[in-house]
C-alpha atoms as a PDB file:
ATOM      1  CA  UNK A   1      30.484 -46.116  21.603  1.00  0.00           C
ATOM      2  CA  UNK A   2      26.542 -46.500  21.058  1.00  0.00           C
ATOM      3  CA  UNK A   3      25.876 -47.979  23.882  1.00  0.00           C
ATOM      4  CA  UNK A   4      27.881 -45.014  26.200  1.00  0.00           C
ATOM      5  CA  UNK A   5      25.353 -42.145  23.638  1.00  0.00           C
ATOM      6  CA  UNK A   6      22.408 -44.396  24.687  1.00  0.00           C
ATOM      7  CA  UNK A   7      23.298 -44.552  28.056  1.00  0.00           C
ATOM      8  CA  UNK A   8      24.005 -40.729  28.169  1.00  0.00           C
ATOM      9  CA  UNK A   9      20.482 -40.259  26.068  1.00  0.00           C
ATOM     10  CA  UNK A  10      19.189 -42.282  28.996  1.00  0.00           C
ATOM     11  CA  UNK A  11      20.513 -39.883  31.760  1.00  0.00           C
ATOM     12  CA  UNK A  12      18.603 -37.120  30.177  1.00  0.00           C
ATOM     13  CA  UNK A  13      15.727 -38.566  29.724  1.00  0.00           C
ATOM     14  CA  UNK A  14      15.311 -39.570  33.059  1.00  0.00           C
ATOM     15  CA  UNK A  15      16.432 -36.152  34.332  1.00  0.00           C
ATOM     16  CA  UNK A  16      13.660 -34.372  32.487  1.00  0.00           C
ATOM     17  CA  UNK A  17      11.328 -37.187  33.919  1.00  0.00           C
ATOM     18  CA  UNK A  18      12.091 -36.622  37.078  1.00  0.00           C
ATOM     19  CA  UNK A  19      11.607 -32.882  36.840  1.00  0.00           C
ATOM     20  CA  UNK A  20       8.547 -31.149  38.271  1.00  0.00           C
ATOM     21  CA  UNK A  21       7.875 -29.117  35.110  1.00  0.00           C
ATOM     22  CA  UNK A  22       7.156 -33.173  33.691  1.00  0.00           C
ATOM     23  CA  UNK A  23       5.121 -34.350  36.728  1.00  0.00           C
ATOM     24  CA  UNK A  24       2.829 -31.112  36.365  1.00  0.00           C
ATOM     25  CA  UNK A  25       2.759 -32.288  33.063  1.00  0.00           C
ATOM     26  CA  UNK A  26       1.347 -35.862  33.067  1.00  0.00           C
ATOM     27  CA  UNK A  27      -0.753 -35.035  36.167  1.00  0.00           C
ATOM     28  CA  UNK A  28      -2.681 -31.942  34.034  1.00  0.00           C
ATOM     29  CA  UNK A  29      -2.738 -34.811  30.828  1.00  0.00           C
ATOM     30  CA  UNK A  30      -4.507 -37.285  33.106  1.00  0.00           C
ATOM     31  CA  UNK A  31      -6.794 -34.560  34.198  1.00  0.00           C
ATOM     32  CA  UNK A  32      -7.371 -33.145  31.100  1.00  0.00           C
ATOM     33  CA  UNK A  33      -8.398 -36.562  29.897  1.00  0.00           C
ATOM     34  CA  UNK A  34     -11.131 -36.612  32.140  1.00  0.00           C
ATOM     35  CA  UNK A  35     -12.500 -32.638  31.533  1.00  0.00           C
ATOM     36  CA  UNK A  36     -15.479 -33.244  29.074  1.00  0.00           C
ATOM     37  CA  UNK A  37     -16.115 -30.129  27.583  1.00  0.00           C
ATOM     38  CA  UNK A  38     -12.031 -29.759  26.752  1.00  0.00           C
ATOM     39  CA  UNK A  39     -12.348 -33.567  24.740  1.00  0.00           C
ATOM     40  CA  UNK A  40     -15.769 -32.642  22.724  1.00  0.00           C
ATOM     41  CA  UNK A  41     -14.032 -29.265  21.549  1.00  0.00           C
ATOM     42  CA  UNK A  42     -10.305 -31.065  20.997  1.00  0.00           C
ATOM     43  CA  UNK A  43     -12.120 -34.014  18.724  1.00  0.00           C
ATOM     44  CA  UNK A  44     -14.712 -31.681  16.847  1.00  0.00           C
ATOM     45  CA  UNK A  45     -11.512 -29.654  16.119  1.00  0.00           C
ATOM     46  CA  UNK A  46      -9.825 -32.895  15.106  1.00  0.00           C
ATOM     47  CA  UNK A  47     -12.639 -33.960  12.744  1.00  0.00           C
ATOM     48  CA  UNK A  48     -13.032 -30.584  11.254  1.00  0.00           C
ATOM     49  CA  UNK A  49      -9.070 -30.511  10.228  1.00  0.00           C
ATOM     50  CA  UNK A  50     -10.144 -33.558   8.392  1.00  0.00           C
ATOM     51  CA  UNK A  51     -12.798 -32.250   6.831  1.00  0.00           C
ATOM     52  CA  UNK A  52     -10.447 -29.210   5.658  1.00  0.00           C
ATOM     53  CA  UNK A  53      -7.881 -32.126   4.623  1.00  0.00           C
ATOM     54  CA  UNK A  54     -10.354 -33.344   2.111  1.00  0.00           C
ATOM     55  CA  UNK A  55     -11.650 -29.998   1.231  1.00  0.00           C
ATOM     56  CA  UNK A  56      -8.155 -28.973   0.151  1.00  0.00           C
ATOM     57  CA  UNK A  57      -7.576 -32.278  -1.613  1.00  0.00           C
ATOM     58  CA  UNK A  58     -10.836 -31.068  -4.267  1.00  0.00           C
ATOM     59  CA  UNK A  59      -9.398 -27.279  -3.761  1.00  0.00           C
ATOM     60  CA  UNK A  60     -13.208 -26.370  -2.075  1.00  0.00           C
ATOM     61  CA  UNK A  61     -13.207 -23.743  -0.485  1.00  0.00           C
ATOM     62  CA  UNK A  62     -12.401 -24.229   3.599  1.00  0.00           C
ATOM     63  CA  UNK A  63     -13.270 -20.619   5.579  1.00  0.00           C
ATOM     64  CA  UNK A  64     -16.162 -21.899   7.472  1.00  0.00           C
ATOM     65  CA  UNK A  65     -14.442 -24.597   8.665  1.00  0.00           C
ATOM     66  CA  UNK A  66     -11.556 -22.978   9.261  1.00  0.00           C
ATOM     67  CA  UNK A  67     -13.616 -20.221  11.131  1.00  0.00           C
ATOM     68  CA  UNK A  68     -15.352 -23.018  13.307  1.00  0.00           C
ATOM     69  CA  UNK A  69     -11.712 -24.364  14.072  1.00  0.00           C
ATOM     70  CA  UNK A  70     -10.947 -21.150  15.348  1.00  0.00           C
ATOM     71  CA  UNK A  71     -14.190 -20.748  17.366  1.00  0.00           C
ATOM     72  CA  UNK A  72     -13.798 -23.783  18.978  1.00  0.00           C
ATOM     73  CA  UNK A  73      -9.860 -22.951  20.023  1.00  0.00           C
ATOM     74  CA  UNK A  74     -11.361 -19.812  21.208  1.00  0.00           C
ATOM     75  CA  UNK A  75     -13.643 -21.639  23.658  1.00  0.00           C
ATOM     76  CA  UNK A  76     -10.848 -24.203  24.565  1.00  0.00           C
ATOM     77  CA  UNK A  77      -7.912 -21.658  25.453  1.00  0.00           C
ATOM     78  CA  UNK A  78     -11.017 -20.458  28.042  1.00  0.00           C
ATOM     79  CA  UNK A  79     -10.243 -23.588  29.578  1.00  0.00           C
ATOM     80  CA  UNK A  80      -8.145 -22.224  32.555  1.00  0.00           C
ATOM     81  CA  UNK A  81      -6.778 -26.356  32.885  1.00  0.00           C
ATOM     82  CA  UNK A  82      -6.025 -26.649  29.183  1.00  0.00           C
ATOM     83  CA  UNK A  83      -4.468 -23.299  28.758  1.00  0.00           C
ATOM     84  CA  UNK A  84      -2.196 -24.943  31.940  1.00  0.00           C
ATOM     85  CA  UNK A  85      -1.557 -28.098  30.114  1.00  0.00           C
ATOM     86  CA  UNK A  86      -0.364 -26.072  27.003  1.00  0.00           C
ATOM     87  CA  UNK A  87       2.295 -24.273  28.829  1.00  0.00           C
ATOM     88  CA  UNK A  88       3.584 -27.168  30.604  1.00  0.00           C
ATOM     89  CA  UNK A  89       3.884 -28.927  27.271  1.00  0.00           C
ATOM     90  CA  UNK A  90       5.485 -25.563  25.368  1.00  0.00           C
ATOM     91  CA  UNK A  91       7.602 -25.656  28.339  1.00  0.00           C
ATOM     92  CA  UNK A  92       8.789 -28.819  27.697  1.00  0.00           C
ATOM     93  CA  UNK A  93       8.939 -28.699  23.681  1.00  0.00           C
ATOM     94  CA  UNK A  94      11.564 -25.940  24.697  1.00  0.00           C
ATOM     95  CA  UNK A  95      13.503 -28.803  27.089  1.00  0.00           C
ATOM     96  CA  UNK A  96      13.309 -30.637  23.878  1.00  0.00           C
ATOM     97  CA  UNK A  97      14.376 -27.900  21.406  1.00  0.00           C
ATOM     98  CA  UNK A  98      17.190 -26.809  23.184  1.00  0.00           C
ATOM     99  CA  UNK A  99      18.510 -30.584  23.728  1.00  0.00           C
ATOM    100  CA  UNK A 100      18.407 -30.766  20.106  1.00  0.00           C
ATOM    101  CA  UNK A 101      20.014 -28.031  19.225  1.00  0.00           C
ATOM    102  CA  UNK A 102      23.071 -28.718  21.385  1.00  0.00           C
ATOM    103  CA  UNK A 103      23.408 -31.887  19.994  1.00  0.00           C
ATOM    104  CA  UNK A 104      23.695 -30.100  16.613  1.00  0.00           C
ATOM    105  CA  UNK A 105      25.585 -27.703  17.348  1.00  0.00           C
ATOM    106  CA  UNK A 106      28.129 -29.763  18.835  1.00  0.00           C
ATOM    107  CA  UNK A 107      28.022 -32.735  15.990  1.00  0.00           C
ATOM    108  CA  UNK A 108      28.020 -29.669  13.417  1.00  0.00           C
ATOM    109  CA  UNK A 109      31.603 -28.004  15.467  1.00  0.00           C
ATOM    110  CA  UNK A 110      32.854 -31.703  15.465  1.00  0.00           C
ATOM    111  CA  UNK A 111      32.140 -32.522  12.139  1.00  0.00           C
ATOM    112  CA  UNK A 112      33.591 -29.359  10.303  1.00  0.00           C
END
């Protein structure tokens, strides 16, 4: 029986990796990769929720970093090719979502 829900898990998988919404996907993350300006704004962002982390840990105050957080995700959703890899990934969080909730719904109907 675990193997057949593995094997079925496997189908889907593949399906959604096949699917062009999941090529556009990995072709924009390879490009974003590459886009300077989007990686210095997506690591400053990264080491400023750290900062904030630690800052929250002491219970100091964290508006200014917060507000530079939210400057620099200003500049990035400018990005026209990381606003595009955003909704290609949102896109398939939803694939994702929905898969999920299936599943539960059906264990849930099964189950009770």
């Amino acid at each position: 029986m675990n193997n057949k829900i593995l094997n079925e898990v496997d189908k889907i998988i593949e399906f959604i990796k096949e699917s062009d919404d999941y090529k556009d996907y990995i072709y924009l993350k390879d490009k974003l990769s590459k886009h300077e300006e989007a990686n210095n704004l997506i690591n400053e962002i990264k080491l400023l929720q750290k900062k904030i982390v630690k800052l929250e840990v002491n219970k100091q105050d964290t508006k200014d970093l917060d507000n530079k957080i939210k400057a620099n995700l200003d500049e990035l959703n400018k990005i026209p090719l990381y606003r595009d890899f955003i909704d290609k990934q949102e896109i398939l969080n939803d694939y994702y979502q929905t898969i999920k909730n299936r599943l539960d719904e059906y264990f849930y109907n099964k189950m009770n």
